[in-house]
Protein backbone atom coordinates (compact mmCIF):
# COMPACT_ATOMS: atom_id res chain seq x y z
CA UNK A 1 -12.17 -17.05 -14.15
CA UNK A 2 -10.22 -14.19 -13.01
CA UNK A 3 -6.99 -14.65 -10.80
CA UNK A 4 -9.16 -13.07 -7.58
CA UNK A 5 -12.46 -14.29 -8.09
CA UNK A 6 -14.17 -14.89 -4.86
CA UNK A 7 -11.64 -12.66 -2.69
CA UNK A 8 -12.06 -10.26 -0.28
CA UNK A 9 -9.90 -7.33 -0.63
CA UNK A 10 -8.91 -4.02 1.86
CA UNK A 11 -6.79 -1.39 0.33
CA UNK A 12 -5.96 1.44 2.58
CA UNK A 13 -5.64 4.69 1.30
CA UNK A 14 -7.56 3.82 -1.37
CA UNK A 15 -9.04 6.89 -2.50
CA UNK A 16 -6.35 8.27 -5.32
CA UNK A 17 -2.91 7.50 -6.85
CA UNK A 18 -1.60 4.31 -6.40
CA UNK A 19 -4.18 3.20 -3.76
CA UNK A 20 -7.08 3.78 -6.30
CA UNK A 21 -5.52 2.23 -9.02
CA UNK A 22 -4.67 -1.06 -6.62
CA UNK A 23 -8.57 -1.28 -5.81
CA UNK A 24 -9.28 -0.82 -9.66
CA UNK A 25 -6.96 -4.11 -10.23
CA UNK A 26 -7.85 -6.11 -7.47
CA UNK A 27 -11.73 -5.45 -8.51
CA UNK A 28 -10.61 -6.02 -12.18
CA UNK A 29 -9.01 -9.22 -10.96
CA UNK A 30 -12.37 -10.91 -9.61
CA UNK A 31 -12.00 -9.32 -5.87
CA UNK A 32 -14.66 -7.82 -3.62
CA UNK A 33 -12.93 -3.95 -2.78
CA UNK A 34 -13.09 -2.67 0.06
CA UNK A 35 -11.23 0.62 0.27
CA UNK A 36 -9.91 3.39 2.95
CA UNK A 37 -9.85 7.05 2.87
CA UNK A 38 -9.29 9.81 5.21
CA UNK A 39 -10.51 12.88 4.29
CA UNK A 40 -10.97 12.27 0.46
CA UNK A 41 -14.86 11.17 -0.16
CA UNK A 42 -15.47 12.52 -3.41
CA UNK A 43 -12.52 10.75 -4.26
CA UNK A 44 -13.12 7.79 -2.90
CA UNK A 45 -17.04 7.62 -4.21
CA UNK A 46 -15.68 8.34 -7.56
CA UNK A 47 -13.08 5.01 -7.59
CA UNK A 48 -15.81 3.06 -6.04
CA UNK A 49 -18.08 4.20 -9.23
CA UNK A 50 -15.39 3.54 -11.62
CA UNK A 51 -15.12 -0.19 -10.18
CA UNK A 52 -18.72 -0.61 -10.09
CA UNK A 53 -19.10 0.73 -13.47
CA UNK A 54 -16.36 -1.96 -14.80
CA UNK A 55 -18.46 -4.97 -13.48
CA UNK A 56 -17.19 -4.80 -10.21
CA UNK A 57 -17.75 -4.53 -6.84
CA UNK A 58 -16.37 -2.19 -4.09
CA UNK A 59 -16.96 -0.06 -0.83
CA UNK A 60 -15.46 2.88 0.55
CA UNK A 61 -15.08 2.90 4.77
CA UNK A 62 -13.52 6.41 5.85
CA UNK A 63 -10.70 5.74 8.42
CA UNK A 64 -8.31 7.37 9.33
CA UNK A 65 -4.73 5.44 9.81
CA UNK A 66 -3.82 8.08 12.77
CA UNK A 67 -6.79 6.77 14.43
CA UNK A 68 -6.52 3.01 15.76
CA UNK A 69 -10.09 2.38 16.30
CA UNK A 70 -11.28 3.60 13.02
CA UNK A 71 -9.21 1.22 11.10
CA UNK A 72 -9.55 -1.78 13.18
CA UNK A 73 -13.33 -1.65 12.53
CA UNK A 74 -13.19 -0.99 8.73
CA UNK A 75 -10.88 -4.15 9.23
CA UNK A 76 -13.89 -5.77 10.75
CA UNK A 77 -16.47 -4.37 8.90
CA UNK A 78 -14.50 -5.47 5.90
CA UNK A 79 -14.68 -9.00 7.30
CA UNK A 80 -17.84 -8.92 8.18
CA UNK A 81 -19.34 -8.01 4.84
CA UNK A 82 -17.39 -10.57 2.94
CA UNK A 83 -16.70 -13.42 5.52
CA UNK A 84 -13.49 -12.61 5.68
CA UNK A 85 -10.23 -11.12 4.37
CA UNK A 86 -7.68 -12.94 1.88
CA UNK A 87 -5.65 -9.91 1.07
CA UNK A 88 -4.59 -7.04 2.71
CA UNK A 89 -2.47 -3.62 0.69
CA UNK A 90 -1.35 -1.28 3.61
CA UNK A 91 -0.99 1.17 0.75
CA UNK A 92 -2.01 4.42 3.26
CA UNK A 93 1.29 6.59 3.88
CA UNK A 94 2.39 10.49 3.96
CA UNK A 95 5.48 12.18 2.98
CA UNK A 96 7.25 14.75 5.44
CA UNK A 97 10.38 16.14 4.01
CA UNK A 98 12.66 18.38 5.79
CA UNK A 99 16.03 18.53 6.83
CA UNK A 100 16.67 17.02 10.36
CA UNK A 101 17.18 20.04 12.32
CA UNK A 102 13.72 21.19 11.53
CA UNK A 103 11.68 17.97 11.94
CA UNK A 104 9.82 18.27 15.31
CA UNK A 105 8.61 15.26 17.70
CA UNK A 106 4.99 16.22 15.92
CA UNK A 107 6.09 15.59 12.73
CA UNK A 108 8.02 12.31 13.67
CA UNK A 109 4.63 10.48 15.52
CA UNK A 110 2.62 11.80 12.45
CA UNK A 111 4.77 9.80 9.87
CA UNK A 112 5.15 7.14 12.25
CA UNK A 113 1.42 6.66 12.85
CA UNK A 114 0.69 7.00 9.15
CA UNK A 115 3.34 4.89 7.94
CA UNK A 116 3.99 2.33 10.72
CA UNK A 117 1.80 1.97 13.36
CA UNK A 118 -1.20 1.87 10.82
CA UNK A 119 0.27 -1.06 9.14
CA UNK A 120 0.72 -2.86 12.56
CA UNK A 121 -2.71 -2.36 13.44
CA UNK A 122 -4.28 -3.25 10.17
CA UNK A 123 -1.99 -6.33 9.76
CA UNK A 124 -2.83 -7.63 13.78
CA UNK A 125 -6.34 -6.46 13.05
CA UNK A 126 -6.50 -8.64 9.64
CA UNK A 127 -5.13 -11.49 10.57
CA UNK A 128 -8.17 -12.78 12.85
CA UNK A 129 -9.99 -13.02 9.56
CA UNK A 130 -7.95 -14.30 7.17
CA UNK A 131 -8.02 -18.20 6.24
CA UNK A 132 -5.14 -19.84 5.30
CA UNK A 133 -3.03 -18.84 1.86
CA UNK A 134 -4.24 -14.83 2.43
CA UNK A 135 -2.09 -11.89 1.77
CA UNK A 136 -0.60 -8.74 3.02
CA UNK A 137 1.01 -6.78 0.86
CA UNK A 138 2.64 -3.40 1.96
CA UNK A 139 3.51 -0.29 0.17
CA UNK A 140 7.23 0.66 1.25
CA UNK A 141 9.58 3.13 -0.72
CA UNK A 142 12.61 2.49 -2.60
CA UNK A 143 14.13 5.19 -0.14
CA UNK A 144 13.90 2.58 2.58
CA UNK A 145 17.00 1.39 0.53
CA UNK A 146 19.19 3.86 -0.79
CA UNK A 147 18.73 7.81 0.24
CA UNK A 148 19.76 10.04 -2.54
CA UNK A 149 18.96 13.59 -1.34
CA UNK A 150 18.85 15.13 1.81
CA UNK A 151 15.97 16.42 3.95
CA UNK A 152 14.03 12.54 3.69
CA UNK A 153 15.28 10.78 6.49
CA UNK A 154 11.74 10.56 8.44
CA UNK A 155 10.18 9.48 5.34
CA UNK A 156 13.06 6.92 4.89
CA UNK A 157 13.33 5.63 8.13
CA UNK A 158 8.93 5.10 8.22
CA UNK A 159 9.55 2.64 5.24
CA UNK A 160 12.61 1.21 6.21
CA UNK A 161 10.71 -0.42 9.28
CA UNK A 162 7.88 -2.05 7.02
CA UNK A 163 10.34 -3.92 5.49
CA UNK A 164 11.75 -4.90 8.99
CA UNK A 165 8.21 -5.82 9.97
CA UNK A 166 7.37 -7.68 6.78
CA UNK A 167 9.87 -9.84 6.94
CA UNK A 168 9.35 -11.11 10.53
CA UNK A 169 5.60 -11.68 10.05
CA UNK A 170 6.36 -13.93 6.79
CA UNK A 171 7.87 -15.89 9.38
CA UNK A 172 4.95 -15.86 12.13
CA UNK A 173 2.79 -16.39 9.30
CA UNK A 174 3.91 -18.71 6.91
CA UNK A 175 3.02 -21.71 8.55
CA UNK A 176 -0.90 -20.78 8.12
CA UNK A 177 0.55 -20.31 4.00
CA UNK A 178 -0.57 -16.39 4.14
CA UNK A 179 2.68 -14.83 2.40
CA UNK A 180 3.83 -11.13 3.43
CA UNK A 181 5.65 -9.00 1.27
CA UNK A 182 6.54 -5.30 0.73
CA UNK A 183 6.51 -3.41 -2.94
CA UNK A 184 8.99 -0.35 -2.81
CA UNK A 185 7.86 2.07 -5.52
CA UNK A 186 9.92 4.64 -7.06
CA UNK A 187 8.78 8.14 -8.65
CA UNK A 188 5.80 7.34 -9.67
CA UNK A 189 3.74 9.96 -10.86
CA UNK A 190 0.82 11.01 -8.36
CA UNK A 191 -0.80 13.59 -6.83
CA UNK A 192 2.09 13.44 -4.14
CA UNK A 193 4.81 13.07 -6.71
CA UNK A 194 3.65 14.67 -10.53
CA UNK A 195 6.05 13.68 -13.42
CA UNK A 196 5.51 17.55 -13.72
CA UNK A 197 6.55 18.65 -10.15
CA UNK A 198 9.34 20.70 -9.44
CA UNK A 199 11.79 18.00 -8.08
CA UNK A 200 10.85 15.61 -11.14
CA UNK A 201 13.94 16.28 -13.60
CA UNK A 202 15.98 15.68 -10.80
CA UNK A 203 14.04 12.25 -9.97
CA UNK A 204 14.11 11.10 -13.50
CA UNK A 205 18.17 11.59 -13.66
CA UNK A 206 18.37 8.97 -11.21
CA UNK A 207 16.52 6.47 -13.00
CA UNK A 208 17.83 3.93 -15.27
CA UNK A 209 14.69 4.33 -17.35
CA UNK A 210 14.36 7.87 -16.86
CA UNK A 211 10.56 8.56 -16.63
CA UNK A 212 7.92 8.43 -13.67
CA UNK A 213 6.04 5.19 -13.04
CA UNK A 214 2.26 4.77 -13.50
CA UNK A 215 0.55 3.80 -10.44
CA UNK A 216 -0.94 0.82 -12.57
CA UNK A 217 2.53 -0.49 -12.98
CA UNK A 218 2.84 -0.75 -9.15
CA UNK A 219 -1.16 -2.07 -9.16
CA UNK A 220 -0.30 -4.30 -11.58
CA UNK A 221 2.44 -6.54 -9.46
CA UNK A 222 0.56 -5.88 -6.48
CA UNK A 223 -2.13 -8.40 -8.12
CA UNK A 224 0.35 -10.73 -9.03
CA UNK A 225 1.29 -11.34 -5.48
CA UNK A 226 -2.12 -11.38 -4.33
CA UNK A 227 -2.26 -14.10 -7.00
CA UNK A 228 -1.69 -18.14 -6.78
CA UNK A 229 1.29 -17.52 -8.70
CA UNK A 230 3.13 -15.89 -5.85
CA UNK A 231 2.15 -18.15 -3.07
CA UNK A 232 5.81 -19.59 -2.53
CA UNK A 233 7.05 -15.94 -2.73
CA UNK A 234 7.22 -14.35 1.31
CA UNK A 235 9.43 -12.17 2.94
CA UNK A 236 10.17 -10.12 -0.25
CA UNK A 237 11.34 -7.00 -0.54
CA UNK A 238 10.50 -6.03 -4.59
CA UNK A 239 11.41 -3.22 -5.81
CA UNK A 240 9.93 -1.03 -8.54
CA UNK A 241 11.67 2.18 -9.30
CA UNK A 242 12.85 2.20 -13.17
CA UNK A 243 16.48 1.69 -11.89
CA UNK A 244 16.88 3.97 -9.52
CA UNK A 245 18.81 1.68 -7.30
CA UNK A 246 20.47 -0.16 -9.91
């Protein structure tokens, strides 16, 4: 038996990158996928094929995390078509770089929305429907730790309060056994962040192991938490950036 058989699984933002190749793992793993996209359908339909062509199974619910409503009923619809939900990846997130003194109030409630508010709602939203020993596991940055360049403090400060947030519903939660955690990622190369991209040379001579990630490195240990190996491990903050914060 695989490590997931029998779960039910919501990845948000699951579409591309490191959300597709989360959904890919979990489905690999034995879990029933239920993925999240925005605007990206083709992409979507095309990682829902790719599971379903592997043996397993998956759905893609478009949802948008700026919208409130939308995700709380993929939550439920999620829920609904597999009885309930043992793990939760609040992958979904933007990046909005720019030096302080051109960041406007729009572009601070966009991040926040995206990156924080979203997770809130899924998480609260979740919850209702997940049995005792589930999982949330949230996609952070290691930027939430340690800033290296300017022009990323909205960015920063968007991850920085998962990891706030994760940590003080381990505690709300642990008594039902459902462990929370938080995975900051490094460069890893994406659509958002190529190993080609004009910043990347820069990014890799930070790095201890100086190359880009591969979004199944970060789908890979997202797995393992949603896995009975990691049910004594809550409140975790694990970090995944080939040294970059050594």
């Amino acid at each position: 038996m695989a490590n997931l058989d029998g779960k039910t699984a919501l990845v948000t933002g699951g579409s591309r990158g490191m959300g597709a190749a989360i959904a890919r793992r979990l489905a690999q793993e034995g879990a029933r996928v239920t993925l999240t996209y925005a605007s990206a359908e083709a992409a979507a339909a095309a990682t829902v094929a790719a599971i379903e062509a592997a043996g397993g199974k998956a759905v893609a619910i478009k949802a948008d995390n700026r919208d409130a409503a939308a995700l709380a009923a993929a939550v439920d619809a999620t829920a609904k078509a597999g009885g309930r939900i043992d793990i939760l990846v609040n992958n979904a997130g933007i990046f909005h770089a720019a030096p302080l003194s051109d960041l406007t109030l729009e572009d601070f409630d966009h991040t926040i929305d995206v990156n924080v508010r979203a997770v809130f709602v899924a998480t609260r939203q979740a919850i209702a429907h997940m049995p005792d020993g589930g999982r949330i596991i949230t996609i952070g940055s290691n930027l939430a730790q340690r800033v290296p360049w300017p022009g990323i403090s909205l960015y920063a400060l968007s991850k920085a309060a998962l990891s706030g947030f994760t940590r003080g519903i381990a505690r709300d939660l642990g008594p039902r056994g459902i462990t929370a955690n938080i995975i900051h990622p490094g460069s890893t190369d994406t659509d958002m962040n190529p190993a080609t991209g004009e910043t990347a040379d820069m990014q890799r001579a930070t790095m201890a192991i100086p190359r880009f990630g591969s979004p199944d490195d970060i789908a890979a240990f997202v797995a393992w938490l949603a896995g009975p190996q990691a049910r004594f491990v809550t409140g975790a903050e694990h970090v995944i950036d080939g040294g970059t914060n050594a």
